[in-house]
N, C-alpha and C. Protein backbone atom coordinates (compact mmCIF):
# COMPACT_ATOMS: atom_id res chain seq x y z
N UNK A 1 -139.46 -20.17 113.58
CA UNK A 1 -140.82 -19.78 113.90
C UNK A 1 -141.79 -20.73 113.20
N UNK A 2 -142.99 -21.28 113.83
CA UNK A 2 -143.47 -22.04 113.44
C UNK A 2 -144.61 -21.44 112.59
N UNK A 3 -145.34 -22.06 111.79
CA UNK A 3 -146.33 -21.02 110.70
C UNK A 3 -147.19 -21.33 111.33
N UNK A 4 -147.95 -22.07 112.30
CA UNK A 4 -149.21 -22.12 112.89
C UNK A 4 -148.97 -21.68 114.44
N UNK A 5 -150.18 -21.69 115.06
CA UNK A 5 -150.17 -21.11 116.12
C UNK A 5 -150.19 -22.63 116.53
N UNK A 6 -150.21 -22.91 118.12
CA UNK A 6 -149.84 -24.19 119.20
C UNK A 6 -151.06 -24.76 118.97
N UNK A 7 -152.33 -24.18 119.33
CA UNK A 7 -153.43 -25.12 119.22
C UNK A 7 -153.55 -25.95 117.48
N UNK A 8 -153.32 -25.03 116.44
CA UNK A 8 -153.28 -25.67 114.96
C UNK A 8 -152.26 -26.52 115.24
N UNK A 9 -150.98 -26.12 115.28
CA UNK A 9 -149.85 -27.23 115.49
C UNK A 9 -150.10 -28.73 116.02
N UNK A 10 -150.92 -28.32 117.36
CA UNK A 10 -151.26 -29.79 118.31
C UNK A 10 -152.07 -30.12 117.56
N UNK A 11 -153.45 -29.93 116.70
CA UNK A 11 -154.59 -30.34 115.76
C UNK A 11 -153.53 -31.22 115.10
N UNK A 12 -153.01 -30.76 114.42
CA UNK A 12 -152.31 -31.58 112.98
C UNK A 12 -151.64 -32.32 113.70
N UNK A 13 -150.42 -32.77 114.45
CA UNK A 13 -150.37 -33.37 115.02
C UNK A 13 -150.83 -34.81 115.77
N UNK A 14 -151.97 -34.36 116.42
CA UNK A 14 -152.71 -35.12 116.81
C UNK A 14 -153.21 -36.48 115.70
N UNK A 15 -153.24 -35.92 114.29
CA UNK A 15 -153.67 -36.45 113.12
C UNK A 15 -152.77 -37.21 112.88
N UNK A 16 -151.37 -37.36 113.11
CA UNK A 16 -150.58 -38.36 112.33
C UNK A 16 -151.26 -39.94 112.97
N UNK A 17 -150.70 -40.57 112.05
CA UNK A 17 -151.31 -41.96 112.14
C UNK A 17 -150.27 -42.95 112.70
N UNK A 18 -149.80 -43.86 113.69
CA UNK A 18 -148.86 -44.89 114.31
C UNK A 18 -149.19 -46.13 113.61
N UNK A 19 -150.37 -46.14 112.50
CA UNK A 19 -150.82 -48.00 112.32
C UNK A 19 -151.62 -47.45 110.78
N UNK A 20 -151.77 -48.06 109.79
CA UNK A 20 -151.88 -48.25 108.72
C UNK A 20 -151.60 -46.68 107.99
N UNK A 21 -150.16 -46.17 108.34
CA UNK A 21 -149.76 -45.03 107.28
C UNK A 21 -149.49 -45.38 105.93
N UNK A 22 -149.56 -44.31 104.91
CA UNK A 22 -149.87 -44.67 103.63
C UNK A 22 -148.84 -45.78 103.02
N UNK A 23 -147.41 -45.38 103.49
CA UNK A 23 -146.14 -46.15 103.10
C UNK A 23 -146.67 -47.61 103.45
N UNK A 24 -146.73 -47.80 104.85
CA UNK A 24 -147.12 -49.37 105.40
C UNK A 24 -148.22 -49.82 104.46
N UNK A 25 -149.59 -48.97 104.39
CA UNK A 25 -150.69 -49.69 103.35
C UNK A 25 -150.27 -50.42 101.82
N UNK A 26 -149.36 -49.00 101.54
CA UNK A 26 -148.81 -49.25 99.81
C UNK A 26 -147.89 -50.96 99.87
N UNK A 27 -147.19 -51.16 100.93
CA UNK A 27 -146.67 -52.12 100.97
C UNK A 27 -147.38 -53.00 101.39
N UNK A 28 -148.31 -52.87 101.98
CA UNK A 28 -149.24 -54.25 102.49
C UNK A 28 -150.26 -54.87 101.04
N UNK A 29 -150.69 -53.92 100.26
CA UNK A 29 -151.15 -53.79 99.47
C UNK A 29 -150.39 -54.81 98.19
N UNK A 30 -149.16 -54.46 97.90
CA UNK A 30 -148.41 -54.37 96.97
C UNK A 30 -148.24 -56.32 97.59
N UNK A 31 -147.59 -56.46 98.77
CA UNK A 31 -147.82 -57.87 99.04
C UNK A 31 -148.38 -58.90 99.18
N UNK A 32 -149.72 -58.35 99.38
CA UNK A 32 -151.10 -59.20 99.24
C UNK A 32 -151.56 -59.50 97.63
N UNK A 33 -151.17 -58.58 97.02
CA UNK A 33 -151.55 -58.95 95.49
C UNK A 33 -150.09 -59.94 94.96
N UNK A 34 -149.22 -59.99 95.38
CA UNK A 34 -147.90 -61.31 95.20
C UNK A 34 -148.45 -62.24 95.73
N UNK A 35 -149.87 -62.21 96.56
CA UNK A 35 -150.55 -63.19 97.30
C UNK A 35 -149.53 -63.62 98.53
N UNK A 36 -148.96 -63.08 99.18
CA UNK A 36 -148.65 -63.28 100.07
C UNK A 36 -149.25 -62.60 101.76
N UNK A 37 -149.64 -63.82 102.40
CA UNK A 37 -150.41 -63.44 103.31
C UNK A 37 -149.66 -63.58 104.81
N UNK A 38 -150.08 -62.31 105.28
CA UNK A 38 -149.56 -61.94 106.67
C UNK A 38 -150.86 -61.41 107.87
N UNK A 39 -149.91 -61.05 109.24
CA UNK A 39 -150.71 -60.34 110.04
C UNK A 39 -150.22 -59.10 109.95
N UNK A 40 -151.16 -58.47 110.77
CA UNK A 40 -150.50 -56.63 111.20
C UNK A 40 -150.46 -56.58 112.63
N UNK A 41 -149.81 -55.46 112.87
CA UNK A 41 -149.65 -54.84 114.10
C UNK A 41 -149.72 -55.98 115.36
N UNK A 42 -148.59 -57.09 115.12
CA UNK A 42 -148.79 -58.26 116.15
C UNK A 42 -148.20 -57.65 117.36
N UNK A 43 -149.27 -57.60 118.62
CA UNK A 43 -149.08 -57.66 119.20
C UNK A 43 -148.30 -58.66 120.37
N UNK A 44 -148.08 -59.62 120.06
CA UNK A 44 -147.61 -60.65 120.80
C UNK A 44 -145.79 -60.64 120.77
N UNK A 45 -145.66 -59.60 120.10
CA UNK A 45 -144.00 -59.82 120.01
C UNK A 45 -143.75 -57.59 119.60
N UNK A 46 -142.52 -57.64 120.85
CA UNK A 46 -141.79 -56.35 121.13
C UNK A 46 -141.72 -55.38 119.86
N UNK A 47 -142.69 -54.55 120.11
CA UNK A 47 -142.86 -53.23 119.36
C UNK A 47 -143.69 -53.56 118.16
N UNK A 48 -145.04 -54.57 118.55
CA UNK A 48 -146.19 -54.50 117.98
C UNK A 48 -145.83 -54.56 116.40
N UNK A 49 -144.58 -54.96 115.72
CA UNK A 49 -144.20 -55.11 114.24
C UNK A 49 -145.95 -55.27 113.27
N UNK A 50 -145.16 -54.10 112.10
CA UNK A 50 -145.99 -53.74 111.42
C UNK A 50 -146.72 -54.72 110.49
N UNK A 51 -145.53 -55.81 109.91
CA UNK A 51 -145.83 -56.64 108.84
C UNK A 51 -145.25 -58.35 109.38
N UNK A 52 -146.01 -59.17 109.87
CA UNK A 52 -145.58 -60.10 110.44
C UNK A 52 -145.93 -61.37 109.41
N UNK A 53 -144.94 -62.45 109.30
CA UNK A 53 -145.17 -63.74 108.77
C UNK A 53 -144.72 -65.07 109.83
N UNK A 54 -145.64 -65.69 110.20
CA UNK A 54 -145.88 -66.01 111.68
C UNK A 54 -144.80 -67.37 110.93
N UNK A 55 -145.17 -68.09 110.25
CA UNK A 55 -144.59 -69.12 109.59
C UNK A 55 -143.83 -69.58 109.61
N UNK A 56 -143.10 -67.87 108.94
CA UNK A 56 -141.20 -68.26 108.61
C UNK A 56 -140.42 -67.07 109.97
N UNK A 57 -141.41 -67.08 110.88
CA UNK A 57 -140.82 -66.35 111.45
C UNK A 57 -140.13 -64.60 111.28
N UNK A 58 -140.83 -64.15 109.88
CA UNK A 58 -140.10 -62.69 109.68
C UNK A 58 -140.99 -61.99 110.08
N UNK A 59 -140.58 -60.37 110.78
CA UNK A 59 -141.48 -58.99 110.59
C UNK A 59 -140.62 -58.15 110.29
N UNK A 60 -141.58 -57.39 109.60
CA UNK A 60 -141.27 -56.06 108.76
C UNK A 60 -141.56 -54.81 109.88
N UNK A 61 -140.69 -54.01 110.19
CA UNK A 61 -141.21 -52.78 110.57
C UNK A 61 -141.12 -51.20 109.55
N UNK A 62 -142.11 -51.18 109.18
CA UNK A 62 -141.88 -50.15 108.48
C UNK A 62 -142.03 -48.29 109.04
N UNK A 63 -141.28 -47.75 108.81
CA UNK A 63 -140.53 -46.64 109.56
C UNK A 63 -140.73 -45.62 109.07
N UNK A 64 -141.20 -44.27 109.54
CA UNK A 64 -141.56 -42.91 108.98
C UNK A 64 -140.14 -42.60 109.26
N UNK A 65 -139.46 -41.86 108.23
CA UNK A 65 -138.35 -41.32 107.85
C UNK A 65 -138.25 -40.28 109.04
N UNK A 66 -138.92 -39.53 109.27
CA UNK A 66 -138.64 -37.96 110.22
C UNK A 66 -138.68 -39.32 111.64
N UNK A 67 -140.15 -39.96 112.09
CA UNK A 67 -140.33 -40.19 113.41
C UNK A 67 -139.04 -41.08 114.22
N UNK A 68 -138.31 -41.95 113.24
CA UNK A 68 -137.39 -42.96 113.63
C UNK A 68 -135.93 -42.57 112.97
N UNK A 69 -135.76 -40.94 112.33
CA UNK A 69 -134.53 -40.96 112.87
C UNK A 69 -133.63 -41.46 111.37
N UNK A 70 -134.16 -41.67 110.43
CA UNK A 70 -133.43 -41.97 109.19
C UNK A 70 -132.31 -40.85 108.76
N UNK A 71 -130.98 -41.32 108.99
CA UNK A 71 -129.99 -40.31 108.65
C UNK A 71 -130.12 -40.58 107.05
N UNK A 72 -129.69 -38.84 106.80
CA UNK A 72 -129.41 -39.07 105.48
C UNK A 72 -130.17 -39.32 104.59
N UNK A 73 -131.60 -38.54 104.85
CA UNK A 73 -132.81 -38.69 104.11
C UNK A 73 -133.35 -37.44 104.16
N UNK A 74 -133.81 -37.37 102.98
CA UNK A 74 -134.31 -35.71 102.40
C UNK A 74 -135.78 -35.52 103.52
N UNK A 75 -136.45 -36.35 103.45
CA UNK A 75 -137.81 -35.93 104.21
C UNK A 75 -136.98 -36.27 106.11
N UNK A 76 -136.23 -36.77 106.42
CA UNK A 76 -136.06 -36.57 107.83
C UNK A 76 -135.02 -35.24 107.92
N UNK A 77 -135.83 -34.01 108.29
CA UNK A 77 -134.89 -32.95 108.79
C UNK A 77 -135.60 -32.62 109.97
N UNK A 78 -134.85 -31.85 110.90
CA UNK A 78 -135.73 -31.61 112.25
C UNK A 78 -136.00 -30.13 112.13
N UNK A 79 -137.48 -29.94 112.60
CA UNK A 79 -137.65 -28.92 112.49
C UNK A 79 -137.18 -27.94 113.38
N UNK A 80 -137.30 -26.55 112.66
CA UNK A 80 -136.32 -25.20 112.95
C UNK A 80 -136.69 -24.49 114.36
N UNK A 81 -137.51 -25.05 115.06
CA UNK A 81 -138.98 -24.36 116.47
C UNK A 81 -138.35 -25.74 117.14
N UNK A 82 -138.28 -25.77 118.49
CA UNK A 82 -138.25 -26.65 119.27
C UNK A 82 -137.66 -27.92 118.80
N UNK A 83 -136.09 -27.31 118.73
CA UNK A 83 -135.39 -28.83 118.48
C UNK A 83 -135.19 -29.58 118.88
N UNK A 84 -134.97 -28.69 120.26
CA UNK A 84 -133.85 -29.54 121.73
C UNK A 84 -135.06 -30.86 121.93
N UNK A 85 -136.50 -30.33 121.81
CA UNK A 85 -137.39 -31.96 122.17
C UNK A 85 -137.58 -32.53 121.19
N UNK A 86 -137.61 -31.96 120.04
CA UNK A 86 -137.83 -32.96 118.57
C UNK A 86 -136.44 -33.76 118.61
N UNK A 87 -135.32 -33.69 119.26
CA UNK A 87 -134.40 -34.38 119.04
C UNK A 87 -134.09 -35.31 119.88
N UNK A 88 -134.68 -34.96 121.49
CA UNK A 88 -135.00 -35.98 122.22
C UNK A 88 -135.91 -37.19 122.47
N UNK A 89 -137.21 -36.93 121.31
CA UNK A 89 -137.89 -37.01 121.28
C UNK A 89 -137.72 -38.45 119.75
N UNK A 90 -136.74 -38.29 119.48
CA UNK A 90 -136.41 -39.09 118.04
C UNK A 90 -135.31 -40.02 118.50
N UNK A 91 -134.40 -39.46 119.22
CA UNK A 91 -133.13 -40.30 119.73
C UNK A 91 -133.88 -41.21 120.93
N UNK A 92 -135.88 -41.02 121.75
CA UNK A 92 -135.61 -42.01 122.59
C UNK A 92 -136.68 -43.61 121.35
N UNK A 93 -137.33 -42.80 120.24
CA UNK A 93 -137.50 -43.48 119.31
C UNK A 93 -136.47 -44.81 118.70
N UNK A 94 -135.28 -44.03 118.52
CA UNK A 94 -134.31 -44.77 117.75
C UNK A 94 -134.08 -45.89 119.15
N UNK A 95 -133.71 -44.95 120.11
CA UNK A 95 -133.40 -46.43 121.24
C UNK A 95 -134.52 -47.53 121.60
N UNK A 96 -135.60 -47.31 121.40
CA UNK A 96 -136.96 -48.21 121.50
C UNK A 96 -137.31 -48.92 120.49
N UNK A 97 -136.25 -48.05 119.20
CA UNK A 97 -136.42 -49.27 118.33
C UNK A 97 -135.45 -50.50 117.83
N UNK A 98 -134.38 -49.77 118.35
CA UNK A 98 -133.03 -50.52 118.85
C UNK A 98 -133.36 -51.93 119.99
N UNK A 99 -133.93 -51.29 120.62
CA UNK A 99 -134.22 -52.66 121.74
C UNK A 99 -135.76 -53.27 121.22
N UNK A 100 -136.37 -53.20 120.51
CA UNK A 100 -137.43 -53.93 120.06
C UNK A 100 -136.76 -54.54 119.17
N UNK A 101 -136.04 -54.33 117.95
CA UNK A 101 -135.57 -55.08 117.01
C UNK A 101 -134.43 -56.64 117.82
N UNK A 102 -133.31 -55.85 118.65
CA UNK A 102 -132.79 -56.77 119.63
C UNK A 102 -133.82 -57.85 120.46
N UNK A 103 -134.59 -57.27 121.12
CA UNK A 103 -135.40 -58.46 121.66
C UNK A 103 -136.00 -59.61 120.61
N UNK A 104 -136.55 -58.61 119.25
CA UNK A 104 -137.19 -59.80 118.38
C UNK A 104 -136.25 -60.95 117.84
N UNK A 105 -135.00 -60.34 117.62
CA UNK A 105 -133.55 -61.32 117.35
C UNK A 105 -133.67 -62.00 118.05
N UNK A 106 -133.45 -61.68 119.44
CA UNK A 106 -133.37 -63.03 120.56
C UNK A 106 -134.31 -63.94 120.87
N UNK A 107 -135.57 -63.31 120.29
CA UNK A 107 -136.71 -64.68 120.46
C UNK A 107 -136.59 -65.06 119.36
N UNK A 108 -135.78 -65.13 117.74
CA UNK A 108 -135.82 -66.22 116.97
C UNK A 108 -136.11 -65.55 115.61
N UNK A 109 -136.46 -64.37 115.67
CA UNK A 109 -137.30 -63.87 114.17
C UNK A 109 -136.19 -62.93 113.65
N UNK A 110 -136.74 -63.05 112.45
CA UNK A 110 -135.80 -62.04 111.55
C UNK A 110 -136.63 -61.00 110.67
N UNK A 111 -135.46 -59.72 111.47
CA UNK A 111 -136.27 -58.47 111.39
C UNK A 111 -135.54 -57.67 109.85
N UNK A 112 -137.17 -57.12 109.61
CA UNK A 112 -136.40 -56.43 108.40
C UNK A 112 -136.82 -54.72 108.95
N UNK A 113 -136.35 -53.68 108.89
CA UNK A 113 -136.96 -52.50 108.65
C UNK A 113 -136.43 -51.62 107.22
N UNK A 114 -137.87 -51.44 106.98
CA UNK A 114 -138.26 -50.61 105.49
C UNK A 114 -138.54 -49.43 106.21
N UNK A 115 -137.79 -47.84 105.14
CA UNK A 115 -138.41 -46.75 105.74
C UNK A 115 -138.76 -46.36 104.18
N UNK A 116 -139.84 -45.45 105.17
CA UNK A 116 -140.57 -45.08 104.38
C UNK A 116 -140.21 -44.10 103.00
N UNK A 117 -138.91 -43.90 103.02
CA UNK A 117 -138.44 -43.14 101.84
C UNK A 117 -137.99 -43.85 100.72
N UNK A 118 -138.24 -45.71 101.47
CA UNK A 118 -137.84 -46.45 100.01
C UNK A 118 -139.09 -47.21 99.52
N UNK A 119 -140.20 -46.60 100.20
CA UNK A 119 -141.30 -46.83 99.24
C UNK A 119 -142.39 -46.58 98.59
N UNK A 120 -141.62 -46.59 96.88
CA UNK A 120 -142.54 -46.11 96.29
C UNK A 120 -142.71 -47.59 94.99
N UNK A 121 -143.37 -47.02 93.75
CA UNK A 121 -143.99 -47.73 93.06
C UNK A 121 -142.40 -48.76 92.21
N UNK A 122 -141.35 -47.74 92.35
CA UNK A 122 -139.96 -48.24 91.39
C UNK A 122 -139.65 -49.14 92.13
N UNK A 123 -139.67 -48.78 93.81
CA UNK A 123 -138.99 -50.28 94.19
C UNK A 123 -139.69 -50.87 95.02
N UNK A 124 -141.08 -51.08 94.55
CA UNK A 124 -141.68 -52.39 95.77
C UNK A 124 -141.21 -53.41 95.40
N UNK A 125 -140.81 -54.07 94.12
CA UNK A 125 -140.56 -54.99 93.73
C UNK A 125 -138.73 -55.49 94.12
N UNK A 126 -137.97 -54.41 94.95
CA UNK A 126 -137.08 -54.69 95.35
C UNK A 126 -137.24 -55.19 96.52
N UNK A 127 -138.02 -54.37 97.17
CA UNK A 127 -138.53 -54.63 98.46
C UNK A 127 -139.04 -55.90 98.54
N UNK A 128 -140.02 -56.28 97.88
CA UNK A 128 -140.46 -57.91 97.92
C UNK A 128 -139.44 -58.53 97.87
N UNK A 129 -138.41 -58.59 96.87
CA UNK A 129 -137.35 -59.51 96.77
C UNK A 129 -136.72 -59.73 97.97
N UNK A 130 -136.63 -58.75 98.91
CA UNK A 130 -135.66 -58.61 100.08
C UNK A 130 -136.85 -59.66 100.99
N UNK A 131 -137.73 -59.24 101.08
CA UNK A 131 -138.67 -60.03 102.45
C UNK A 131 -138.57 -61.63 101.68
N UNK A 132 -139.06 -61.54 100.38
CA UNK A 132 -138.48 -63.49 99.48
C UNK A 132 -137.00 -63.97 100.25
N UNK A 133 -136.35 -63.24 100.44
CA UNK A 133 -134.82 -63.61 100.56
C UNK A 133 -134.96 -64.19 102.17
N UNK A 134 -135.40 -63.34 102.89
CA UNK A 134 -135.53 -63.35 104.46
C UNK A 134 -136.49 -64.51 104.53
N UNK A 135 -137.58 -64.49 103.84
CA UNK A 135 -138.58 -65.48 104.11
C UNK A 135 -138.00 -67.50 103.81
N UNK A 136 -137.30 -67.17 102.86
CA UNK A 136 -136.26 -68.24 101.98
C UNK A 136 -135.39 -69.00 103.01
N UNK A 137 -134.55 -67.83 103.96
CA UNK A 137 -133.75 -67.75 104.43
C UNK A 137 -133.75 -68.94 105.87
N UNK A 138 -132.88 -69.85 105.89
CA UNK A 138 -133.13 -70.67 107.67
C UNK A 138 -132.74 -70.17 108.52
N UNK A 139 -133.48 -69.75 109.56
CA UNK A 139 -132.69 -69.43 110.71
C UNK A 139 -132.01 -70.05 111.68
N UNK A 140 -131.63 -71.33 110.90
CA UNK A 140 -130.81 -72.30 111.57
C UNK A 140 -128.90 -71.95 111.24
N UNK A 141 -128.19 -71.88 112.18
CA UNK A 141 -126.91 -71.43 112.08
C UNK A 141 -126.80 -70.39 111.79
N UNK A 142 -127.83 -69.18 111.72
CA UNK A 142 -127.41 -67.88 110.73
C UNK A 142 -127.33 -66.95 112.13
N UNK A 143 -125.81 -65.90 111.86
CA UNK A 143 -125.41 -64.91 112.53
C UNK A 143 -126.21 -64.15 112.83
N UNK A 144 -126.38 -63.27 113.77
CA UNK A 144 -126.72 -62.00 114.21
C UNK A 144 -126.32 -61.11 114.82
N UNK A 145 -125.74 -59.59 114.45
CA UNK A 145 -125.24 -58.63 114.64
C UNK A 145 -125.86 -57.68 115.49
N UNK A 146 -125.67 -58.01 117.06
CA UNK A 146 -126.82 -57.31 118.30
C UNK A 146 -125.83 -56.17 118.53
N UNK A 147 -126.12 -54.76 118.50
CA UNK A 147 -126.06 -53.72 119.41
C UNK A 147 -126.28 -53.43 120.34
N UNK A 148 -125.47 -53.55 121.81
CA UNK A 148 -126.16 -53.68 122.82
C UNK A 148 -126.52 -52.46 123.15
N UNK A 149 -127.15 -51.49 123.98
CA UNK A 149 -127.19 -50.16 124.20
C UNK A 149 -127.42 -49.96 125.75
N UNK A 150 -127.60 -48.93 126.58
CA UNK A 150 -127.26 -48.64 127.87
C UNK A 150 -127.86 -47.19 127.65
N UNK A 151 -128.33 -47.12 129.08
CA UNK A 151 -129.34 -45.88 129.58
C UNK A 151 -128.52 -44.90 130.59
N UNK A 152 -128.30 -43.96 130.38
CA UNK A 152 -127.70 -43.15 131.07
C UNK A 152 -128.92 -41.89 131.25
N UNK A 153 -128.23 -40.83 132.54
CA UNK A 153 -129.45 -39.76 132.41
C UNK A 153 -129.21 -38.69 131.47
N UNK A 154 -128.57 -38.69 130.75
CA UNK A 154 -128.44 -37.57 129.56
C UNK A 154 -128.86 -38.22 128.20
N UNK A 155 -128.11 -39.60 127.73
CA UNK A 155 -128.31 -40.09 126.68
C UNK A 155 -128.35 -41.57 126.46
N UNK A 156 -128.22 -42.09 125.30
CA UNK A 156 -128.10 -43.56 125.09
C UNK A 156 -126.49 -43.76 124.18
N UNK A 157 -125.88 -44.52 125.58
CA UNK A 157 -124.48 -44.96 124.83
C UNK A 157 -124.71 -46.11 124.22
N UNK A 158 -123.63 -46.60 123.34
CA UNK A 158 -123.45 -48.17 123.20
C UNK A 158 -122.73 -48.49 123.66
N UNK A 159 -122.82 -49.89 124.20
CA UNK A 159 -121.72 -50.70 125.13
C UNK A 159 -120.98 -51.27 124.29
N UNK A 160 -121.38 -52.40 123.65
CA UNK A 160 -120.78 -53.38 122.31
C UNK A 160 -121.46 -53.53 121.25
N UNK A 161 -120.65 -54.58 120.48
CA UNK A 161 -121.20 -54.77 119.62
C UNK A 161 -120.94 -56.43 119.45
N UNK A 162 -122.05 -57.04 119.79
CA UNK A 162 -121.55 -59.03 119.57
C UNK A 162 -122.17 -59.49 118.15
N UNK A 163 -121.24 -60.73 118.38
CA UNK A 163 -122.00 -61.39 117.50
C UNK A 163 -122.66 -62.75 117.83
N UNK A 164 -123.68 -62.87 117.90
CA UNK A 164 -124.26 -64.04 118.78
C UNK A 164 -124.78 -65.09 117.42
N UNK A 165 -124.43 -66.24 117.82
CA UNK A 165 -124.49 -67.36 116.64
C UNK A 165 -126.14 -68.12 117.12
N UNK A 166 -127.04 -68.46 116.19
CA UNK A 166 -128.31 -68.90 116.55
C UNK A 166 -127.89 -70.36 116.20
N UNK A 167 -128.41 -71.33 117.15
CA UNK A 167 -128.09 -72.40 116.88
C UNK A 167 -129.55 -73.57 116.24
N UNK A 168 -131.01 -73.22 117.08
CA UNK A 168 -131.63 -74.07 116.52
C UNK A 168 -132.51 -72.92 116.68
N UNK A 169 -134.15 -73.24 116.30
CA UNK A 169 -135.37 -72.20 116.35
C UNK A 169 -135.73 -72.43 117.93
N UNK A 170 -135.41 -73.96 118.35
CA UNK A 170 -136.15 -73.72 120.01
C UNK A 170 -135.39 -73.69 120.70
N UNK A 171 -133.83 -73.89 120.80
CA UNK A 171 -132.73 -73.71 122.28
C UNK A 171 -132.62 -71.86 122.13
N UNK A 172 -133.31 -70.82 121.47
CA UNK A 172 -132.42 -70.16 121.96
C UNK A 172 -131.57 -69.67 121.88
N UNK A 173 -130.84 -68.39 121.86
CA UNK A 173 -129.42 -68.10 121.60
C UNK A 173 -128.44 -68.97 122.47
């Protein structure tokens, strides 16, 4: 049973935020003072990535724990009122973000996703280290581990799992 009535429910609701939530700010924040400078919400590349470095080619997507589906995390539980769509509703999340991350692989960039349950004040500084590493990193000869996935009318299977070798930044997989 839900503690608000439908119209309060849809109010609050309505309120969550898709583009500068507190997690994404704290980290945008936390990176700009390492002086490291980026864009946001680029639109020019599959699923509008949150934290982009046009340069070296990396984006960050950073991930609300409940909205995208984080197994195995204290703040993602589904709620106890209307599961059957909160769960459809998360599994077509996870597949949209499955094929946004895949597409950004195949045009050349290297994707990181941060959720939001790993950031707080103890480990931004892990977190930086990880985007230093990626940013460091050539994307010349380096592997990539694509999930392919497939649409059915009940659910989302997986087909395979490849491994596709990147050979230069402009031929292309």
């Amino acid at each position: 049973m839900d503690i608000w009535n439908k119209e309060k429910r849809s109010d609050v609701m309505s309120k969550i935020r898709s583009t500068n939530t507190k997690p994404e700010l704290m980290l945008r924040k936390f990176l700009f003072r390492k002086g490291m400078r980026y864009r946001i919400n680029y639109k020019k590349l599959p699923g509008k990535p949150d934290i982009v470095f046009p340069k070296h080619k990396v984006i960050i997507f950073v991930n609300g724990c409940f909205w995208h589906g984080h197994e195995n995390c204290k703040i993602a539980h589904l709620p106890k009122t209307n599961t059957d769509f909160w769960q459809n509703k998360i599994n077509k999340n996870i597949e949209r973000d499955n094929k946004n991350i895949q597409n950004n692989i195949l045009l050349g960039w290297k994707v990181l996703v941060i959720w939001e349950c790993e950031i707080n004040k103890n480990n931004l500084e892990n977190i930086y280290n990880r985007i230093l590493d990626a940013i460091s990193e050539d994307l010349e000869d380096k592997t990539f581990k694509i999930t392919l996935y497939t649409e059915n009318e009940e659910s989302v299977s997986k087909v395979s799992e490849d491994i596709f070798k990147y050979n230069n930044k402009n031929s292309g997989l």
